[in-house]
N, C-alpha and C. Protein backbone atom coordinates (compact mmCIF):
# COMPACT_ATOMS: atom_id res chain seq x y z
N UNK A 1 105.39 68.98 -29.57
CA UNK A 1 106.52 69.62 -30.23
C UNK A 1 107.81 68.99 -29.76
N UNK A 2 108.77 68.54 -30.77
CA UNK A 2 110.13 68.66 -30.26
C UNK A 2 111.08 69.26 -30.98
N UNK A 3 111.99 69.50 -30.73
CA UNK A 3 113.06 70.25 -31.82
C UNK A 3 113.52 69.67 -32.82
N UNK A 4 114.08 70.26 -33.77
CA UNK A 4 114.86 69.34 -34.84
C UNK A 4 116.29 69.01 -34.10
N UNK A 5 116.73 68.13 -35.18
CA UNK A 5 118.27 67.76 -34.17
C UNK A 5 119.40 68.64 -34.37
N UNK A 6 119.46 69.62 -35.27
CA UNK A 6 120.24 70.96 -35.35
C UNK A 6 118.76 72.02 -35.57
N UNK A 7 118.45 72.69 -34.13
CA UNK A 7 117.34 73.62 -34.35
C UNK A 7 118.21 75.16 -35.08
N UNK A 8 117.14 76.32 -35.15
CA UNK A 8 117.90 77.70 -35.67
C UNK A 8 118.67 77.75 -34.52
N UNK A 9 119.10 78.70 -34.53
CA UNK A 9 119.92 79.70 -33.20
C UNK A 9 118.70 80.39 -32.11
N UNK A 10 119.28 80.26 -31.47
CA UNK A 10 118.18 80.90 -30.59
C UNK A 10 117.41 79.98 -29.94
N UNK A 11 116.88 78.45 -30.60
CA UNK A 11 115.75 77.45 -30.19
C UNK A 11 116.04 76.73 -29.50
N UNK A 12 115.35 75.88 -28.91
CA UNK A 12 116.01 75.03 -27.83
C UNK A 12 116.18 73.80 -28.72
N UNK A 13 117.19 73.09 -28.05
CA UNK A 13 117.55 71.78 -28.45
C UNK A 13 117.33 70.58 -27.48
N UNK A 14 116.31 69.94 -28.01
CA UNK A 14 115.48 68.31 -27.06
C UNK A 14 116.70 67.51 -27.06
N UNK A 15 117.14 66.44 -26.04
CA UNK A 15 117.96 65.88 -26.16
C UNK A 15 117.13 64.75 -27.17
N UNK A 16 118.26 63.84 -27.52
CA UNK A 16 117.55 62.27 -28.21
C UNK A 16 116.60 61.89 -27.91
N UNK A 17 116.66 61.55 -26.14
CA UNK A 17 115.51 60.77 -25.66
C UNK A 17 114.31 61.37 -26.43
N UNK A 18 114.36 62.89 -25.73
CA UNK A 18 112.93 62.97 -25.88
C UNK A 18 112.34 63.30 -27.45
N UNK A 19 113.42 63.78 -28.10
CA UNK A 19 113.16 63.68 -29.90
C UNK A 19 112.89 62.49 -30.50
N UNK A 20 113.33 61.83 -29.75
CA UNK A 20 112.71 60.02 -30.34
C UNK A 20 111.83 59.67 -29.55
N UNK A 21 111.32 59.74 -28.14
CA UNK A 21 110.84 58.65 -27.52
C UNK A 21 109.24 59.32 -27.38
N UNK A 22 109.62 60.59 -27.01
CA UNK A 22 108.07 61.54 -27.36
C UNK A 22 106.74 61.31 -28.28
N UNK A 23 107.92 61.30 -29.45
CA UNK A 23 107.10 60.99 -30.88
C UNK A 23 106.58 59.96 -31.31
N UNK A 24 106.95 58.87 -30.26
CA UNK A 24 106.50 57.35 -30.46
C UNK A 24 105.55 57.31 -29.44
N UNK A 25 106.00 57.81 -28.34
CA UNK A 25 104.37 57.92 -26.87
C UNK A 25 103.18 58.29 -27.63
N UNK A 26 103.71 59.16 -28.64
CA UNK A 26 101.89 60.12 -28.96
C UNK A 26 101.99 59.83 -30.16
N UNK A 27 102.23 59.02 -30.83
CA UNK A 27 102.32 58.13 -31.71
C UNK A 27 100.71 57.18 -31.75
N UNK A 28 101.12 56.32 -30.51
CA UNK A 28 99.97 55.66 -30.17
C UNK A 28 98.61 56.15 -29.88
N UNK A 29 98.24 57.62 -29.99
CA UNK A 29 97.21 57.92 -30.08
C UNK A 29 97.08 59.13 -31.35
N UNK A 30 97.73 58.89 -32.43
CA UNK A 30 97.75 59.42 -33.38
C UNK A 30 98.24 60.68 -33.34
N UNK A 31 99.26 61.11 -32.67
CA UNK A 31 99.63 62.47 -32.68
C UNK A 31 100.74 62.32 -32.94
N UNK A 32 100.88 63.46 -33.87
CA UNK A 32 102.93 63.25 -34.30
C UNK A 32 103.46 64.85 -33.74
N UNK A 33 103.78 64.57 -33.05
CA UNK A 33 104.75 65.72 -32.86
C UNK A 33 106.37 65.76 -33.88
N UNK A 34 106.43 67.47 -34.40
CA UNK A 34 107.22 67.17 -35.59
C UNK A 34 108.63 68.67 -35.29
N UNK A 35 109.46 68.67 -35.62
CA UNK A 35 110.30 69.19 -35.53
C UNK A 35 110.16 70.77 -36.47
N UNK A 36 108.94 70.29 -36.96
CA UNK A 36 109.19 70.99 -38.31
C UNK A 36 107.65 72.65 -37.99
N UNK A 37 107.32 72.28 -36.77
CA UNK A 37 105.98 73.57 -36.43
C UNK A 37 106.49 74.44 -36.13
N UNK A 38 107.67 74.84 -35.27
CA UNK A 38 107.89 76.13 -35.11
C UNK A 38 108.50 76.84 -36.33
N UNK A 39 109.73 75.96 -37.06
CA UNK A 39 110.08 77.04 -38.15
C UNK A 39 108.83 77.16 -38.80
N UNK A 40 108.30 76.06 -39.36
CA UNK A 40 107.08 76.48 -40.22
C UNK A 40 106.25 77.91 -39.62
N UNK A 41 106.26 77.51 -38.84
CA UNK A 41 105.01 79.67 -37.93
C UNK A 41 105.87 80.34 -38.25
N UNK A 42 107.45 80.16 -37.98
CA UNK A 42 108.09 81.27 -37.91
C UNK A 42 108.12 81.60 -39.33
N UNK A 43 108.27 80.75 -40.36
CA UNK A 43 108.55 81.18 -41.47
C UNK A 43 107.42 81.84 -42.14
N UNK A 44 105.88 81.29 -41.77
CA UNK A 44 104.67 81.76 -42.41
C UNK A 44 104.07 83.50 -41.55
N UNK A 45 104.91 83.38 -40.27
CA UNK A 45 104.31 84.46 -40.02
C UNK A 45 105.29 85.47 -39.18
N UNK A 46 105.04 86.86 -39.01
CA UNK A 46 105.66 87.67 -38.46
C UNK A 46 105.98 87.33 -36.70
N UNK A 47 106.96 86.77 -36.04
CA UNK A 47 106.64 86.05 -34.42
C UNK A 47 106.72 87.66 -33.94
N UNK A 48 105.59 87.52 -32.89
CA UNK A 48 105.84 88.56 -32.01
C UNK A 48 106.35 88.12 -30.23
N UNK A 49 106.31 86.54 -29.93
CA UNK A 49 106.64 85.57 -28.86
C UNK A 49 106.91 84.53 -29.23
N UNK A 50 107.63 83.55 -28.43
CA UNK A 50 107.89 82.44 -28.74
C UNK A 50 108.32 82.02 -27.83
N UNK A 51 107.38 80.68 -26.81
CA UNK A 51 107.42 79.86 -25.31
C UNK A 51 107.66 78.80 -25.59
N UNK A 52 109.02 78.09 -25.86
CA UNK A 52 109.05 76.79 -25.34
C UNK A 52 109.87 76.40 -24.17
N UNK A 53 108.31 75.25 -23.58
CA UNK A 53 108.91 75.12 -22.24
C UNK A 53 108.12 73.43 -22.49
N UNK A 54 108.41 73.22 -20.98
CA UNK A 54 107.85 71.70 -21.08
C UNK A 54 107.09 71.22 -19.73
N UNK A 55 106.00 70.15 -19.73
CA UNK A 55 105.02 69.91 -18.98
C UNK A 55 104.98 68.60 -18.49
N UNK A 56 103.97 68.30 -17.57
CA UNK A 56 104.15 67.01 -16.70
C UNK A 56 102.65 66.33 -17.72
N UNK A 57 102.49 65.41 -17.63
CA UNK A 57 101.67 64.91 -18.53
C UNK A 57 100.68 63.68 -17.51
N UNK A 58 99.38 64.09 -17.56
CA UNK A 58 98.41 63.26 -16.76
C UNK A 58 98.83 61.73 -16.34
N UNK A 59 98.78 61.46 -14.79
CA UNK A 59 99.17 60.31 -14.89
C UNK A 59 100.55 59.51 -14.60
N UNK A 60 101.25 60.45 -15.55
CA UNK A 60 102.89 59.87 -15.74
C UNK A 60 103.31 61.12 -14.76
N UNK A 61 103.74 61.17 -13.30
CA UNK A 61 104.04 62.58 -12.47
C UNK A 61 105.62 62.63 -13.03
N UNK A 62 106.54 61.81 -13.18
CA UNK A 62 108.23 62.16 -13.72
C UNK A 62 108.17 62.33 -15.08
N UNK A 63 107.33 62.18 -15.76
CA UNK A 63 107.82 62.20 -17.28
C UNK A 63 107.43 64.33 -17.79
N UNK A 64 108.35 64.87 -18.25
CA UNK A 64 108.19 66.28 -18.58
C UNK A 64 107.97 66.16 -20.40
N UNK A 65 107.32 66.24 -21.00
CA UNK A 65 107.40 66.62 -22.37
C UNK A 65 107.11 68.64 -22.75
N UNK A 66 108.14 68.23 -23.91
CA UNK A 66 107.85 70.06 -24.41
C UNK A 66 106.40 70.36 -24.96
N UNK A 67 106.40 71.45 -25.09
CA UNK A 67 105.44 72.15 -25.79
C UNK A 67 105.96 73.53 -26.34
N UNK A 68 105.42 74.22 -26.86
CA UNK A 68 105.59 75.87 -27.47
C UNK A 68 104.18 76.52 -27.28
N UNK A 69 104.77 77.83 -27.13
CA UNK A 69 103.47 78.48 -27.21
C UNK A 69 103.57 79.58 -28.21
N UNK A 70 103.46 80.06 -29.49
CA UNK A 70 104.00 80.86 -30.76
C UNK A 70 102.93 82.03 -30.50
N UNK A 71 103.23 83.05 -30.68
CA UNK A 71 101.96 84.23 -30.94
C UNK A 71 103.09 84.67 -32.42
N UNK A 72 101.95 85.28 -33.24
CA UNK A 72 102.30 85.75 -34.68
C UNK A 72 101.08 86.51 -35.37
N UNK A 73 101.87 87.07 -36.14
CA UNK A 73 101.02 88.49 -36.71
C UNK A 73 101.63 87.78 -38.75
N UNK A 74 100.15 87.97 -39.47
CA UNK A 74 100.43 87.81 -41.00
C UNK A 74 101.55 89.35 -41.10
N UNK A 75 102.35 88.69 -41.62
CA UNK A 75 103.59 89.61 -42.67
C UNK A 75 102.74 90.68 -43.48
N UNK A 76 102.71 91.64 -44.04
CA UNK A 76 102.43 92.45 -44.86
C UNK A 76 102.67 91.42 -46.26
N UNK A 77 103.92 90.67 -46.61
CA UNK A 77 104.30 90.07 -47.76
C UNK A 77 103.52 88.84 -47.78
N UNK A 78 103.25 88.08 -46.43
CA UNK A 78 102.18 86.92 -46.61
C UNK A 78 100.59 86.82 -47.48
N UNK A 79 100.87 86.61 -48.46
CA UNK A 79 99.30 85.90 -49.09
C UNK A 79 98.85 84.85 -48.40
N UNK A 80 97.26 84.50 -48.67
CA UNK A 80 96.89 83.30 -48.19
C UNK A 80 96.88 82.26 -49.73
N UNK A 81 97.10 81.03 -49.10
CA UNK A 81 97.31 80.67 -50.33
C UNK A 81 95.97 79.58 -50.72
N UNK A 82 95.92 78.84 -51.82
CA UNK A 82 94.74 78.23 -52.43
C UNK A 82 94.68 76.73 -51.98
C-alpha cells in the first residue's frame, strides 16, 4: 500500500520516495502496490478500523515500507455485483 499524493482527510500521506520507489521494489516481483485500496474498501464497505502503519521488510533491516490493515462490515445499501 501507499497513499495517493493528495490522500482523504484523515489518511496518511507517503512521502515521494516511498510512493515512487516502493512501487517499483515490488514491481519486480509482480506486485503493485496502488494508491487506490484503501478508498476503494472504504468506499465498497462500511470501515469499522483502519491501521496504517509501516514495516521492516526481510533482509533489508533500514528500509520501512507501509501497509494497512482495513476491517469492514457490507453496507446495508451494498449489493454484490455480477
Amino acid at each position: 500500500y501507499v497513499s495517493r499524493k493528495h490522500p482523504d482527510e484523515g489518511m496518511r500521506r507517503h512521502s515521494w520516495m516511498t510512493r515512487n520507489l516502493v512501487p517499483a521494489w515490488f514491481s519486480n516481483d509482480n506486485v503493485h502496490p496502488s494508491g487506490d485500496h484503501v478508498p476503494y474498501l472504504a468506499n465498497r464497505f462500511e470501515r469499522t478500523a483502519l491501521r496504517e502503519e509501516s514495516g521492516t521488510l526481510p533482509l533489508v533491516p533500514f528500509v520501512r515500507v507501509p501497509y494497512y490493515i482495513f476491517l469492514g462490515r457490507k453496507s446495508s445499501g451494498t449489493t454484490t455485483g455480477s
